[in-house]
C-alpha atoms as a PDB file:
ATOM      1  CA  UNK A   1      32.490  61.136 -89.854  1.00  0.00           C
ATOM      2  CA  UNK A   2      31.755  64.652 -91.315  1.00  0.00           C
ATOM      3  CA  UNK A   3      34.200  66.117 -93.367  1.00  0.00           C
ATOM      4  CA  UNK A   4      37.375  67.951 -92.121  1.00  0.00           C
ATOM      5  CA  UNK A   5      37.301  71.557 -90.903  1.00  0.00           C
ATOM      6  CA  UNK A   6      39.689  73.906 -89.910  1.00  0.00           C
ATOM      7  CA  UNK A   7      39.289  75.294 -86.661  1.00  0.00           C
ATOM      8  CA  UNK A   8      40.389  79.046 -85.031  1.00  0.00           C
ATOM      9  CA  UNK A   9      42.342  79.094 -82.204  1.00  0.00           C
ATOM     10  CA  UNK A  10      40.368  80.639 -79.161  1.00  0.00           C
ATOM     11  CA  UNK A  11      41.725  82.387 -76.105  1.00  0.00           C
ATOM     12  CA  UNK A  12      43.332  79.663 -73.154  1.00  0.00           C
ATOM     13  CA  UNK A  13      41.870  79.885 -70.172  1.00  0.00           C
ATOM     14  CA  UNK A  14      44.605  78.349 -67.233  1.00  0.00           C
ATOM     15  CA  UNK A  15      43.617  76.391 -64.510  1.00  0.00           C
ATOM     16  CA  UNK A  16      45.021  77.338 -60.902  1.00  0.00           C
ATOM     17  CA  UNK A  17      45.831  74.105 -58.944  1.00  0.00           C
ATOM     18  CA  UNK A  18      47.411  73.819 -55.161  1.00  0.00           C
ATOM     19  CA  UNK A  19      50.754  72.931 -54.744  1.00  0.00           C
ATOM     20  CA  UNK A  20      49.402  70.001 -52.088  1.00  0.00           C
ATOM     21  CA  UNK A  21      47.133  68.887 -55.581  1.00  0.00           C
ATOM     22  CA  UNK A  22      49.970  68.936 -57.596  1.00  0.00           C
ATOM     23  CA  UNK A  23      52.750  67.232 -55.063  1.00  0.00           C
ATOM     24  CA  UNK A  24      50.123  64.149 -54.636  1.00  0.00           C
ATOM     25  CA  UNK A  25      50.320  63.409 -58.433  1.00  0.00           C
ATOM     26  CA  UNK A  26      53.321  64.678 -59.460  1.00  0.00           C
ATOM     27  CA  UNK A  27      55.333  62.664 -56.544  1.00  0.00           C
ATOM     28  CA  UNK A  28      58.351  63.140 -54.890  1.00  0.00           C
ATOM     29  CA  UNK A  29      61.232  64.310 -57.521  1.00  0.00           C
ATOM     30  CA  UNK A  30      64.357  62.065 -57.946  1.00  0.00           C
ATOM     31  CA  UNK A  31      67.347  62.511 -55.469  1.00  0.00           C
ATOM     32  CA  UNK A  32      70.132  65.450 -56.450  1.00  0.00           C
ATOM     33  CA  UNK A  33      72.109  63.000 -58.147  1.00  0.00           C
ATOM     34  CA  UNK A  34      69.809  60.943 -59.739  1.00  0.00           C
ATOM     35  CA  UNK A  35      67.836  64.098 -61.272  1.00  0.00           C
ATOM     36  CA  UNK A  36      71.213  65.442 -62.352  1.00  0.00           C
ATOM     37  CA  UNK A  37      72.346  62.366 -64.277  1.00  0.00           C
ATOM     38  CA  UNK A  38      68.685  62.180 -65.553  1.00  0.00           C
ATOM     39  CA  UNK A  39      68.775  65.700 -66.886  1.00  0.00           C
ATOM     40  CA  UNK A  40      72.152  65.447 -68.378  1.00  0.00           C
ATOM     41  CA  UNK A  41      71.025  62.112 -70.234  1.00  0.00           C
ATOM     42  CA  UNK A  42      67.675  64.429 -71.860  1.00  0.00           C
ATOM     43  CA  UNK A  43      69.156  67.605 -72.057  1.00  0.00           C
ATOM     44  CA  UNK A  44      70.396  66.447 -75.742  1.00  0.00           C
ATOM     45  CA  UNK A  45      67.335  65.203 -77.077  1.00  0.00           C
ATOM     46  CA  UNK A  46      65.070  67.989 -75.002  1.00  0.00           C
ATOM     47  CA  UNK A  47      66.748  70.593 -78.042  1.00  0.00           C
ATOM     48  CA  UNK A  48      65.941  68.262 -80.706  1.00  0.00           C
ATOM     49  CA  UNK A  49      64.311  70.427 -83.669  1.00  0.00           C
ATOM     50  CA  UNK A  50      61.276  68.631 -84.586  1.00  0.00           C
ATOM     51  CA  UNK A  51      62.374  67.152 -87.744  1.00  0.00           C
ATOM     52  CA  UNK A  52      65.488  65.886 -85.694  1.00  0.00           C
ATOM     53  CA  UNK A  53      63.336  63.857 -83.401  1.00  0.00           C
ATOM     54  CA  UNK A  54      61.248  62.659 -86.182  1.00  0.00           C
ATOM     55  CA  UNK A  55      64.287  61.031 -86.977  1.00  0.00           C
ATOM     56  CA  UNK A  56      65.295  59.804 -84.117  1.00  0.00           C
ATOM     57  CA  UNK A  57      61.954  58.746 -83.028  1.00  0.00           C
ATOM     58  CA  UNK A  58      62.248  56.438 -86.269  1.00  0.00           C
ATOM     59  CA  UNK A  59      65.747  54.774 -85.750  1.00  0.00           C
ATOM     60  CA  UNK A  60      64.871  54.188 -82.050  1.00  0.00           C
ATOM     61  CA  UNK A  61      61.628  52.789 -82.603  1.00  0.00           C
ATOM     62  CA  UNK A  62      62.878  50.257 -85.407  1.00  0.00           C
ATOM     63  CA  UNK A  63      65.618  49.099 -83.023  1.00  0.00           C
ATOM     64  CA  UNK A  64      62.624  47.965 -80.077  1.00  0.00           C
ATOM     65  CA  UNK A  65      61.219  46.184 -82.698  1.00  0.00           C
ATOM     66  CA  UNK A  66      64.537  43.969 -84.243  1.00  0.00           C
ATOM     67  CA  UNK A  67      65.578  43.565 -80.621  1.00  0.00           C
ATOM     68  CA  UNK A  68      61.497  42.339 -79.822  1.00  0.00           C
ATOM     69  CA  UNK A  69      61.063  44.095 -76.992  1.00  0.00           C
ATOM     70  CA  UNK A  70      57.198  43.257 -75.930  1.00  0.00           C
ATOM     71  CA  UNK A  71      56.808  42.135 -79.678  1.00  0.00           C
ATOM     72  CA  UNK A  72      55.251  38.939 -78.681  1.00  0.00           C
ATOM     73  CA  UNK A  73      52.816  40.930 -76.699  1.00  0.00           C
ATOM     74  CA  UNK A  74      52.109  43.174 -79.761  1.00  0.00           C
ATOM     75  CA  UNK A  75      51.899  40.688 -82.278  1.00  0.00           C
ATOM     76  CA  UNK A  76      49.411  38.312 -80.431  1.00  0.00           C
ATOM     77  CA  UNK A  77      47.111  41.354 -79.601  1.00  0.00           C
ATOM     78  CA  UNK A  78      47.233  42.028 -83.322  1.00  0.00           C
ATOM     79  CA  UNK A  79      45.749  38.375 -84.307  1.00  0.00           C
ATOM     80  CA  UNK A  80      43.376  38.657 -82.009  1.00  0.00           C
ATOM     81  CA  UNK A  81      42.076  41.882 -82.633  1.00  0.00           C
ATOM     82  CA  UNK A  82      42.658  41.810 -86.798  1.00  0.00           C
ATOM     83  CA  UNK A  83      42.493  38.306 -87.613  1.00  0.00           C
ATOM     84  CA  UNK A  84      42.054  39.401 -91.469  1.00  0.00           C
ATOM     85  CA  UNK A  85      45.273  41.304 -91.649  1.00  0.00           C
ATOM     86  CA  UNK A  86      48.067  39.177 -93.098  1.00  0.00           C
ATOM     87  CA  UNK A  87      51.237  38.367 -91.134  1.00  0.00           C
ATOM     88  CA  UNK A  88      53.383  40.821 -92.767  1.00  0.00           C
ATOM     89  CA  UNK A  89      51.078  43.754 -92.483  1.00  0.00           C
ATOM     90  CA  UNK A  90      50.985  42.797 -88.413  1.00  0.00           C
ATOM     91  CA  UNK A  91      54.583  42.957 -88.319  1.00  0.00           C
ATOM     92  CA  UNK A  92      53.957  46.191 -89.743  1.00  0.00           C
ATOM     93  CA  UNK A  93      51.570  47.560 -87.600  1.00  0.00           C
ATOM     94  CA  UNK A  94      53.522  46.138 -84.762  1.00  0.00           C
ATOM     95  CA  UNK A  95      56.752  48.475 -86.010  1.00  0.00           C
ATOM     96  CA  UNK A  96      54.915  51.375 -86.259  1.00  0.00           C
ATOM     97  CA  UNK A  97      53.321  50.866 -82.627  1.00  0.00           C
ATOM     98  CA  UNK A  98      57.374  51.706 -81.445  1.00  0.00           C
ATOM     99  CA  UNK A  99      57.777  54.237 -83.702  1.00  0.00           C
ATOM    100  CA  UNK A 100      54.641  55.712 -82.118  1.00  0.00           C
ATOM    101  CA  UNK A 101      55.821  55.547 -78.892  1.00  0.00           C
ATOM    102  CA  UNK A 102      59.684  56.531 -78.886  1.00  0.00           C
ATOM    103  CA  UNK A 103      57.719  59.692 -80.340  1.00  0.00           C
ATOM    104  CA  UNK A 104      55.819  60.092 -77.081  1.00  0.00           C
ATOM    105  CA  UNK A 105      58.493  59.946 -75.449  1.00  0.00           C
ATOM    106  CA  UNK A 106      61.476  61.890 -77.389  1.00  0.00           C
ATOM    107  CA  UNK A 107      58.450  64.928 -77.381  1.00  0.00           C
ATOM    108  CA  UNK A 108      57.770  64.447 -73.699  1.00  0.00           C
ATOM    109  CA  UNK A 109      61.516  65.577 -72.961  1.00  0.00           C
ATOM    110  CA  UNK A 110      61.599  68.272 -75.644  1.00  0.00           C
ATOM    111  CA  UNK A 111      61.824  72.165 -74.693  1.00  0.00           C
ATOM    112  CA  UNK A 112      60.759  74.173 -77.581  1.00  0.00           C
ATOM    113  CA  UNK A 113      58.631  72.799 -80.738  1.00  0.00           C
ATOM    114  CA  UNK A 114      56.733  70.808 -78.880  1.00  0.00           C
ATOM    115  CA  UNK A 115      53.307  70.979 -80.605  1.00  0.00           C
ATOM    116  CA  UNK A 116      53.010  69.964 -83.997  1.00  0.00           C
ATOM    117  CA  UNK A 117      53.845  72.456 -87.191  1.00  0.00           C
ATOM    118  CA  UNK A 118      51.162  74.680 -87.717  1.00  0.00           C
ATOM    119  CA  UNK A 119      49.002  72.877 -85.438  1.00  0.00           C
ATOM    120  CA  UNK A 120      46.336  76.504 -84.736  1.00  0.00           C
ATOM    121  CA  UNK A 121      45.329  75.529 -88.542  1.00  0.00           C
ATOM    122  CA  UNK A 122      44.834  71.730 -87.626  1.00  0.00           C
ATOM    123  CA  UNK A 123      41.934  70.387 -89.277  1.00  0.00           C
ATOM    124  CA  UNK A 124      39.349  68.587 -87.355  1.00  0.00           C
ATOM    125  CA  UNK A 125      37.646  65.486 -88.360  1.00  0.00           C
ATOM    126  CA  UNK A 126      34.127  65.710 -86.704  1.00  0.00           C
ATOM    127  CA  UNK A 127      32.831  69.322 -88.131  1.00  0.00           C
ATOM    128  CA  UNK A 128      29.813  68.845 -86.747  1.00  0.00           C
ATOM    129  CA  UNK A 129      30.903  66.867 -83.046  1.00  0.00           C
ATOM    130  CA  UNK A 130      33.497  69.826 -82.951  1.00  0.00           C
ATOM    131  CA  UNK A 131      30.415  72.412 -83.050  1.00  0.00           C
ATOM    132  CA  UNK A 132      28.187  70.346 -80.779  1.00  0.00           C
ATOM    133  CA  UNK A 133      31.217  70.606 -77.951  1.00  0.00           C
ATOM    134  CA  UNK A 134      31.933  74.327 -78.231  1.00  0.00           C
ATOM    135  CA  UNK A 135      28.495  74.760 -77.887  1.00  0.00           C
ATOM    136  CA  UNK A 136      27.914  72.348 -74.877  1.00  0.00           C
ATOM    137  CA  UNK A 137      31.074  74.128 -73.461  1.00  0.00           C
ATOM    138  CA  UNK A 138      29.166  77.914 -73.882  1.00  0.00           C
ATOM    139  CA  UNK A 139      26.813  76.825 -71.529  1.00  0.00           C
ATOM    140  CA  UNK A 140      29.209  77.089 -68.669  1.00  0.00           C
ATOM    141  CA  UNK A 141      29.890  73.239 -68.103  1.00  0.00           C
ATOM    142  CA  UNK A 142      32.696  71.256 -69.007  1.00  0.00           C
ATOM    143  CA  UNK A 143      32.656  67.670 -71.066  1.00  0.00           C
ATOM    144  CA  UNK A 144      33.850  64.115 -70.898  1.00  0.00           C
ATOM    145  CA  UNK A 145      36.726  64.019 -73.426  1.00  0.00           C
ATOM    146  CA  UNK A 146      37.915  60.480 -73.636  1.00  0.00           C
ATOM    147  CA  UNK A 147      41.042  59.368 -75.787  1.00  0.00           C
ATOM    148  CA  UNK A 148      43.366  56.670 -76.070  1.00  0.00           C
ATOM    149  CA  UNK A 149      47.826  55.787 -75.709  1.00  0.00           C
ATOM    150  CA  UNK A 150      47.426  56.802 -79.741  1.00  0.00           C
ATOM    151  CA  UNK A 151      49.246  59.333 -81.815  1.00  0.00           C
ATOM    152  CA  UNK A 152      50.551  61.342 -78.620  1.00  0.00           C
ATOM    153  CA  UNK A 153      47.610  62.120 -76.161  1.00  0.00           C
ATOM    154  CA  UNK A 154      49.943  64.473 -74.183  1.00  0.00           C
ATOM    155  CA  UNK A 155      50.397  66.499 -77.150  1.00  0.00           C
ATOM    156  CA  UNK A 156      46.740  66.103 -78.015  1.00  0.00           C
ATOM    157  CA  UNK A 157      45.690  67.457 -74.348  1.00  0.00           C
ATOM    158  CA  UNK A 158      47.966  70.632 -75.390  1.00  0.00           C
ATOM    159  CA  UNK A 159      46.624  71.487 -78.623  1.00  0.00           C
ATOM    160  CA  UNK A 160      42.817  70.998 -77.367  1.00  0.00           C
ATOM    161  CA  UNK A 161      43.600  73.588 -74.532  1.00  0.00           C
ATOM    162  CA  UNK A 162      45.307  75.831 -77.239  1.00  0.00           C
ATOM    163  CA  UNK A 163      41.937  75.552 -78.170  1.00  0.00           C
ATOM    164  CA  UNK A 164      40.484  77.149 -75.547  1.00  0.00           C
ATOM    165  CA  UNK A 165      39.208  73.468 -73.905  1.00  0.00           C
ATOM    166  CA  UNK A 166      40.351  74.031 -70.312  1.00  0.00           C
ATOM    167  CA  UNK A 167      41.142  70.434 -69.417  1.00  0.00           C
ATOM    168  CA  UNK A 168      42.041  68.691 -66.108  1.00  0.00           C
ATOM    169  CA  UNK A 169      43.678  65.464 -67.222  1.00  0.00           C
ATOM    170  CA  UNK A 170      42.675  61.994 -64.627  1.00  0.00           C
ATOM    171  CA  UNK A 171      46.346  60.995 -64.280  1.00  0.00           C
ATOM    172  CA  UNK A 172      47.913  57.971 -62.128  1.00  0.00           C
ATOM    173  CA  UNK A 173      50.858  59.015 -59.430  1.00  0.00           C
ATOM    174  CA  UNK A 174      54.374  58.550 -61.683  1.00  0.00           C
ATOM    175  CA  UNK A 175      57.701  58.073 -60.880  1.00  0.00           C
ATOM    176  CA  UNK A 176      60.830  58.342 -62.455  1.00  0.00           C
ATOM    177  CA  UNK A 177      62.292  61.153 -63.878  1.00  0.00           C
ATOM    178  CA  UNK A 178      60.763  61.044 -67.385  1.00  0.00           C
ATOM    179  CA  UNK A 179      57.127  60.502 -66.102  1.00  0.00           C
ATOM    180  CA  UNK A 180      58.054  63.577 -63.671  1.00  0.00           C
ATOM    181  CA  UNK A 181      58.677  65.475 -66.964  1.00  0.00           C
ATOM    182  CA  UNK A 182      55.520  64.404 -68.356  1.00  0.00           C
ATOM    183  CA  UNK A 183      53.698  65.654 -65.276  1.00  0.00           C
ATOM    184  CA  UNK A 184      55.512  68.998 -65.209  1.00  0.00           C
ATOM    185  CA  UNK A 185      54.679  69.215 -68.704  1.00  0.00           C
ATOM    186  CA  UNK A 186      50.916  68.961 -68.498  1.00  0.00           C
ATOM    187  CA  UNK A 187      51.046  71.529 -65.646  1.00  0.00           C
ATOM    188  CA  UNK A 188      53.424  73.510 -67.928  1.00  0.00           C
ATOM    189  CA  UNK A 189      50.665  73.441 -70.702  1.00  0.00           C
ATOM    190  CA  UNK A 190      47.863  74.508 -68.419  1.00  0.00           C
ATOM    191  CA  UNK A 191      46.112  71.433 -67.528  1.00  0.00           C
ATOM    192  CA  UNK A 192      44.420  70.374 -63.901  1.00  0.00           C
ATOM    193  CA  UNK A 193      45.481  66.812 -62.432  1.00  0.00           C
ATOM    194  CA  UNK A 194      43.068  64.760 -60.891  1.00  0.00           C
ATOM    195  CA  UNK A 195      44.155  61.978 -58.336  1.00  0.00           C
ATOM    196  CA  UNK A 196      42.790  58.693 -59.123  1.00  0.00           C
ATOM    197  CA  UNK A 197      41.096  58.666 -55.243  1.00  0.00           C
ATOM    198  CA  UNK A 198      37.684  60.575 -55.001  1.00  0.00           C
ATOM    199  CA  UNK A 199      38.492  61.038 -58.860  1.00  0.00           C
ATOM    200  CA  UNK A 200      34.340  60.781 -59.416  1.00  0.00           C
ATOM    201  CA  UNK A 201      33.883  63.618 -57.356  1.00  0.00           C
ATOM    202  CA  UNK A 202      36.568  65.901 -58.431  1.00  0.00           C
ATOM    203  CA  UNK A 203      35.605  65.069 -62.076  1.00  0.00           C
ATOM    204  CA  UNK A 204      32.002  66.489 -60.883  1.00  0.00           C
ATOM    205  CA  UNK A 205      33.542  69.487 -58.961  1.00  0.00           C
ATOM    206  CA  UNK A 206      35.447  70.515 -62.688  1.00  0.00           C
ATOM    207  CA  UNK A 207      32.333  69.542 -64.677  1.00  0.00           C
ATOM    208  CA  UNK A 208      30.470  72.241 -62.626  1.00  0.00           C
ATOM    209  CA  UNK A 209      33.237  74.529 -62.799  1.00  0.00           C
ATOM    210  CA  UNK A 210      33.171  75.031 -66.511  1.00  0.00           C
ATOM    211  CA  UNK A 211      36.301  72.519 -66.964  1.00  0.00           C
ATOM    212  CA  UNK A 212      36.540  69.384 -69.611  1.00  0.00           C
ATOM    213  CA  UNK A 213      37.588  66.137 -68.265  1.00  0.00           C
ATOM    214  CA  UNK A 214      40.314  64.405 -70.490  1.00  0.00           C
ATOM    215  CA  UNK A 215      40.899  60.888 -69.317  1.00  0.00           C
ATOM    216  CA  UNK A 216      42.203  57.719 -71.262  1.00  0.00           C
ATOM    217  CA  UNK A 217      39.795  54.519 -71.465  1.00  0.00           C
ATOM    218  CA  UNK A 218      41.911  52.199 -73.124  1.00  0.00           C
ATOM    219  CA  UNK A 219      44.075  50.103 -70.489  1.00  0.00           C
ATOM    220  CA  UNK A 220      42.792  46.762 -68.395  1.00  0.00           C
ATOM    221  CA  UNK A 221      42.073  47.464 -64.788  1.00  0.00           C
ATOM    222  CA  UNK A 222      42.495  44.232 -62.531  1.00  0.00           C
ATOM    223  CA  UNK A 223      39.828  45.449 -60.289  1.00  0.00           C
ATOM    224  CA  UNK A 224      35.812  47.327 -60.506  1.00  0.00           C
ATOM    225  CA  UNK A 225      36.072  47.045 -64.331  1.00  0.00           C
ATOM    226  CA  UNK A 226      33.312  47.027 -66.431  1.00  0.00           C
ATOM    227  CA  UNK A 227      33.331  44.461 -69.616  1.00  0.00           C
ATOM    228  CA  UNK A 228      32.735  45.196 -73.283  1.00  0.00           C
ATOM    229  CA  UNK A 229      33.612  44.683 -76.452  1.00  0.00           C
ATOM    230  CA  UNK A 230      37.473  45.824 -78.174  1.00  0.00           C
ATOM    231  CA  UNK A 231      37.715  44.490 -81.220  1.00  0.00           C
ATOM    232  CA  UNK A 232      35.654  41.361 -80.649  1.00  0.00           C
ATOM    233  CA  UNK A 233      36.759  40.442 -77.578  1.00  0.00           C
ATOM    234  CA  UNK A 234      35.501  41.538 -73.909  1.00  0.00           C
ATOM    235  CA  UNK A 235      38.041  44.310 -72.073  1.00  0.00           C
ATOM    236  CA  UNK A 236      37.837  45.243 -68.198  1.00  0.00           C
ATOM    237  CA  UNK A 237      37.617  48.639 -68.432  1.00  0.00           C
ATOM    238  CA  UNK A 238      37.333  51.791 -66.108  1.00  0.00           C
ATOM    239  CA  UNK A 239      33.627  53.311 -65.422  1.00  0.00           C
ATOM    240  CA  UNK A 240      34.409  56.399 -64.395  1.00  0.00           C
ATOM    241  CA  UNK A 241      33.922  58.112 -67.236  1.00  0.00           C
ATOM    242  CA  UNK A 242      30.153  56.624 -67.592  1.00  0.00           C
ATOM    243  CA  UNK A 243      29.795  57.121 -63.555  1.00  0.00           C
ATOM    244  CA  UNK A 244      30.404  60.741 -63.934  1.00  0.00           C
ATOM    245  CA  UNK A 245      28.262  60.974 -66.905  1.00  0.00           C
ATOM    246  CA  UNK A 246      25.569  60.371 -64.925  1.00  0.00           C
ATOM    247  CA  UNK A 247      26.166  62.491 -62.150  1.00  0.00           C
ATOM    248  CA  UNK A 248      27.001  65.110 -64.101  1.00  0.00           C
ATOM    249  CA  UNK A 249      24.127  64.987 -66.597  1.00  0.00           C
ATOM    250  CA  UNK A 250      26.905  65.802 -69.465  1.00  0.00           C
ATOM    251  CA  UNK A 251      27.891  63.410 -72.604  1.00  0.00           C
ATOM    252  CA  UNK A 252      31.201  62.396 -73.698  1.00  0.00           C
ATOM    253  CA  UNK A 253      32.984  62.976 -76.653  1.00  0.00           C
ATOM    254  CA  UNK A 254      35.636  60.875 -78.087  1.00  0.00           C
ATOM    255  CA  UNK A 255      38.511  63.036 -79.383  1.00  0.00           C
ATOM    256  CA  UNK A 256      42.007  61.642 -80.969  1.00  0.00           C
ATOM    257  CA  UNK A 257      44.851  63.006 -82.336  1.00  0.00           C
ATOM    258  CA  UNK A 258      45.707  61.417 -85.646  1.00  0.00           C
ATOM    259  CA  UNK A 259      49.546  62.050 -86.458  1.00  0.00           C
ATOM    260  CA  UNK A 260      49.802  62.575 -90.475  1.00  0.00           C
ATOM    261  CA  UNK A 261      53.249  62.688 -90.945  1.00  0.00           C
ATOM    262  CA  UNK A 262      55.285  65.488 -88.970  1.00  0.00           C
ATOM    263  CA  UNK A 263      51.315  67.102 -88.751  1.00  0.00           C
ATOM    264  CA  UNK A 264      48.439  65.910 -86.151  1.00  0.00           C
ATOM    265  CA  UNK A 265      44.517  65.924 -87.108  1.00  0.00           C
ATOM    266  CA  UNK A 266      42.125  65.818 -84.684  1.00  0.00           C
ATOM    267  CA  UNK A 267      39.470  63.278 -84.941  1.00  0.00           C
ATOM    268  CA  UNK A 268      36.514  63.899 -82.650  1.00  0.00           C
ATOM    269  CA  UNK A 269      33.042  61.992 -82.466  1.00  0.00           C
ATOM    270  CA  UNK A 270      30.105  62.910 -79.922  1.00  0.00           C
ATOM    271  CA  UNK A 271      28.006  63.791 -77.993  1.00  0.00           C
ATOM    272  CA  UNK A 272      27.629  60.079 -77.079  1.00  0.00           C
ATOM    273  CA  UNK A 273      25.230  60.618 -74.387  1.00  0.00           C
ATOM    274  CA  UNK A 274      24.091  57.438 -71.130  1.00  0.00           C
ATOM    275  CA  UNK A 275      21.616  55.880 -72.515  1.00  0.00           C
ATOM    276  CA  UNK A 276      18.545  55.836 -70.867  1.00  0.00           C
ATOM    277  CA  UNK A 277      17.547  53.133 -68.567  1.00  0.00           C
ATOM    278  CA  UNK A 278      16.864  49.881 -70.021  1.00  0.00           C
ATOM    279  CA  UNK A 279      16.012  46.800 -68.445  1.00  0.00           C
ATOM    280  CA  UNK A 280      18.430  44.541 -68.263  1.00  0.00           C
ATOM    281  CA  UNK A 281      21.006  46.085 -69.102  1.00  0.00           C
ATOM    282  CA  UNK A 282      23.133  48.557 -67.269  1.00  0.00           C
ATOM    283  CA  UNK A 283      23.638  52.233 -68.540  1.00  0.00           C
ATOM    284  CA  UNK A 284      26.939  52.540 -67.304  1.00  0.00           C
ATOM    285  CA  UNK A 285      28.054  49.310 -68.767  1.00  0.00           C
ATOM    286  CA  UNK A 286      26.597  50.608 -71.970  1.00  0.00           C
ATOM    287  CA  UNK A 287      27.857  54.032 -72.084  1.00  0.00           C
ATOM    288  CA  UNK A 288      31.269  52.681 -71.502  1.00  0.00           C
ATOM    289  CA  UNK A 289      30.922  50.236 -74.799  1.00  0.00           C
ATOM    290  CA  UNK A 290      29.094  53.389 -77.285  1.00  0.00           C
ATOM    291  CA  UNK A 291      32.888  55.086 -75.684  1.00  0.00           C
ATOM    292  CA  UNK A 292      34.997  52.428 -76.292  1.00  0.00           C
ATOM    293  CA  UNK A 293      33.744  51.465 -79.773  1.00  0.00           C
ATOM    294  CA  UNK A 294      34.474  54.904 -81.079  1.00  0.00           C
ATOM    295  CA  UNK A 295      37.996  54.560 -79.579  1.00  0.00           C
ATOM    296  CA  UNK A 296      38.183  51.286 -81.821  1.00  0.00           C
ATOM    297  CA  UNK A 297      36.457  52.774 -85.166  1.00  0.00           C
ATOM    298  CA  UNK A 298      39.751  55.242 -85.205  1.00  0.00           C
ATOM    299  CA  UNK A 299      42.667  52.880 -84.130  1.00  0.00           C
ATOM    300  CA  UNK A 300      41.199  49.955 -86.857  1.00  0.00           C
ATOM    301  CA  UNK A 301      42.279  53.369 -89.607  1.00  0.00           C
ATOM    302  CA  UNK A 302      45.535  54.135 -88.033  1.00  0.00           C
ATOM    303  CA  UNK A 303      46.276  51.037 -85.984  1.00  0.00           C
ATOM    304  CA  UNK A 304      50.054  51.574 -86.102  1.00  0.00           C
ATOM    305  CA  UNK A 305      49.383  54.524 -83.724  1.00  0.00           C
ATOM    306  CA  UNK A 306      47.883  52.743 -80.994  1.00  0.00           C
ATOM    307  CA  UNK A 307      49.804  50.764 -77.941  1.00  0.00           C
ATOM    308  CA  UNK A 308      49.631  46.994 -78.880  1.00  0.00           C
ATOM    309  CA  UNK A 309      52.370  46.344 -76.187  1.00  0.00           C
ATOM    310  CA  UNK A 310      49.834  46.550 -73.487  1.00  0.00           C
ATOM    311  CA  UNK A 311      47.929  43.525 -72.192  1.00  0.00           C
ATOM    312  CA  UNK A 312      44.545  45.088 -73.206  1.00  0.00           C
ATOM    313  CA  UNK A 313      42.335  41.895 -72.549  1.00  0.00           C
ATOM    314  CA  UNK A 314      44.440  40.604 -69.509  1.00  0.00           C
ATOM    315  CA  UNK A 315      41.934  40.065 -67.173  1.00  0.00           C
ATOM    316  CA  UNK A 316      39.023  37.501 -68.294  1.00  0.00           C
ATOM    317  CA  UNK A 317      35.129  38.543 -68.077  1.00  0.00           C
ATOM    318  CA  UNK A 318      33.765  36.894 -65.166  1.00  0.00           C
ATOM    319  CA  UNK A 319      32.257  33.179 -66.263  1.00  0.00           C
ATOM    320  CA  UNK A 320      28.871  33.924 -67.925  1.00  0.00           C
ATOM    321  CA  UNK A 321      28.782  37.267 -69.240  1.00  0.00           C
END
């Protein structure tokens, strides 16, 4: 990758959504009661200082992992995937993965410091992929922004449309009151939802419009998944991304947030463009792997900041591909 750069911060640029839009992904809220109790239970943490959640985030995320919550999970992904790591540094790795996420959430439910310190003079790893977007983005379409459940993508989302990235995240319906506060909080931040049902189409609609997709191609669908390599090992995962690259005419870029301490970088890589057609061999099957391998050249640096809990090669690749 190039060398870092530090990057202005340009002008937002808010999206308007519908009400209707936002009800259909957002959900129904919780019952009076049950959203009181819930907002009583994160009004504490929610006015955390930053350096109080760090903490927190640390001494929850330790306690998932003695009490092995999902460490099985973690741990076998972890010899699959990094065979050459010793035991102790998977243990490791598998620690960190909770300490990653009890971050997500304690900075989903927080109120004020939400972004990272002094994250408008972030540096960006990618000068040069960083350039190639802003200019792709001047020419009046949006981009394919794909990430990963690494560092925190919700904060990530913010700080690219701090950056002047207008961004319509492809989100699944939640429920619960914490995922509700997740969903509020993209709104909050600027960001357009789109439903996972005609998701192709609005995806084309916002490309047209000027506006960035942001979607996350790192979790096993059961169903119209494509197959390709993660770390050595075949992974059903989503085409849209590729689908829409096609119909669209516009590359992707891969783009994560790499938490340094209290501080987040941002790592970017692209354009990675559909390849042209080649016979035998299908483009969106091949677009999807050129994504998904940049995904994996960033979590094999900082694999404690990626979700090992999940069942990422679940399903099995139909018998002889």
């Amino acid at each position: 990758m190039s060398p870092p750069a530090t990057v202005p911060a340009p002008t937002v640029h808010p999206i308007r959504l519908t009400s209707a839009h936002l009800r259909r992904v957002i959900g129904e809220p919780p019952g009076p009661l049950t959203g009181f109790l819930a907002n009583l239970a994160m009004r504490p943490v929610s006015r955390l200082s930053w350096n109080a959640r760090e903490r927190l985030a640390r001494f929850l995320g330790g306690l998932a992992y003695t009490l092995g919550i999902r460490r099985r999970v973690a741990l076998e992904n972890l010899a699959m995937a990094m065979p050459e790591r010793s035991e102790a540094e998977r243990h490791a790795i598998a620690k960190g993965t909770y300490i990653t996420m009890a971050r997500v959430v304690l900075e989903a439910l927080a109120d004020r410091d939400r972004l990272p310190p002094g994250w408008e003079q972030e540096e960006v790893v990618g000068r040069e992929a960083w350039q190639a977007l802003q200019a792709h983005l001047a020419t009046g379409k949006g981009a394919l922004l794909v990430t990963a459940h690494f560092g925190n993508w919700e904060l990530l989302g913010e700080v690219l449309i701090q950056r002047g990235v207008p961004l319509n995240a492809l989100v699944r319906p939640l429920k619960g009151a914490l995922n509700m506060r997740i969903a509020e909080n993209r709104v909050r931040a600027g960001a357009g939802l789109i439903y996972p049902r005609g998701a192709v189409q609005e995806i084309t609609d916002a490309i047209h419009r000027g506006e960035s997709v942001y979607m996350l191609l790192d979790q096993a669908i059961p169903t119209k998944g494509v197959f390709v390599p993660f770390f050595g090992k075949l992974a059903s995962t989503t085409p849209a991304m590729a689908v829409a690259a096609q119909k669209t005419g516009v590359p992707a870029w891969v783009v994560m947030g790499v938490r340094d301490g209290l501080r987040m970088r941002v790592h970017i890589e692209g354009p990675i463009h559909s390849p042209p057609p080649e016979e035998g061999k299908d483009p969106v099957v091949e677009h999807t792997a050129l994504v998904t391998a940049g995904l994996e050249r960033v979590i094999r640096q900082y694999p404690e900041q990626w979700l090992w809990l999940h069942r990422r090669w679940k399903y099995a690749p139909p018998s002889g591909t």
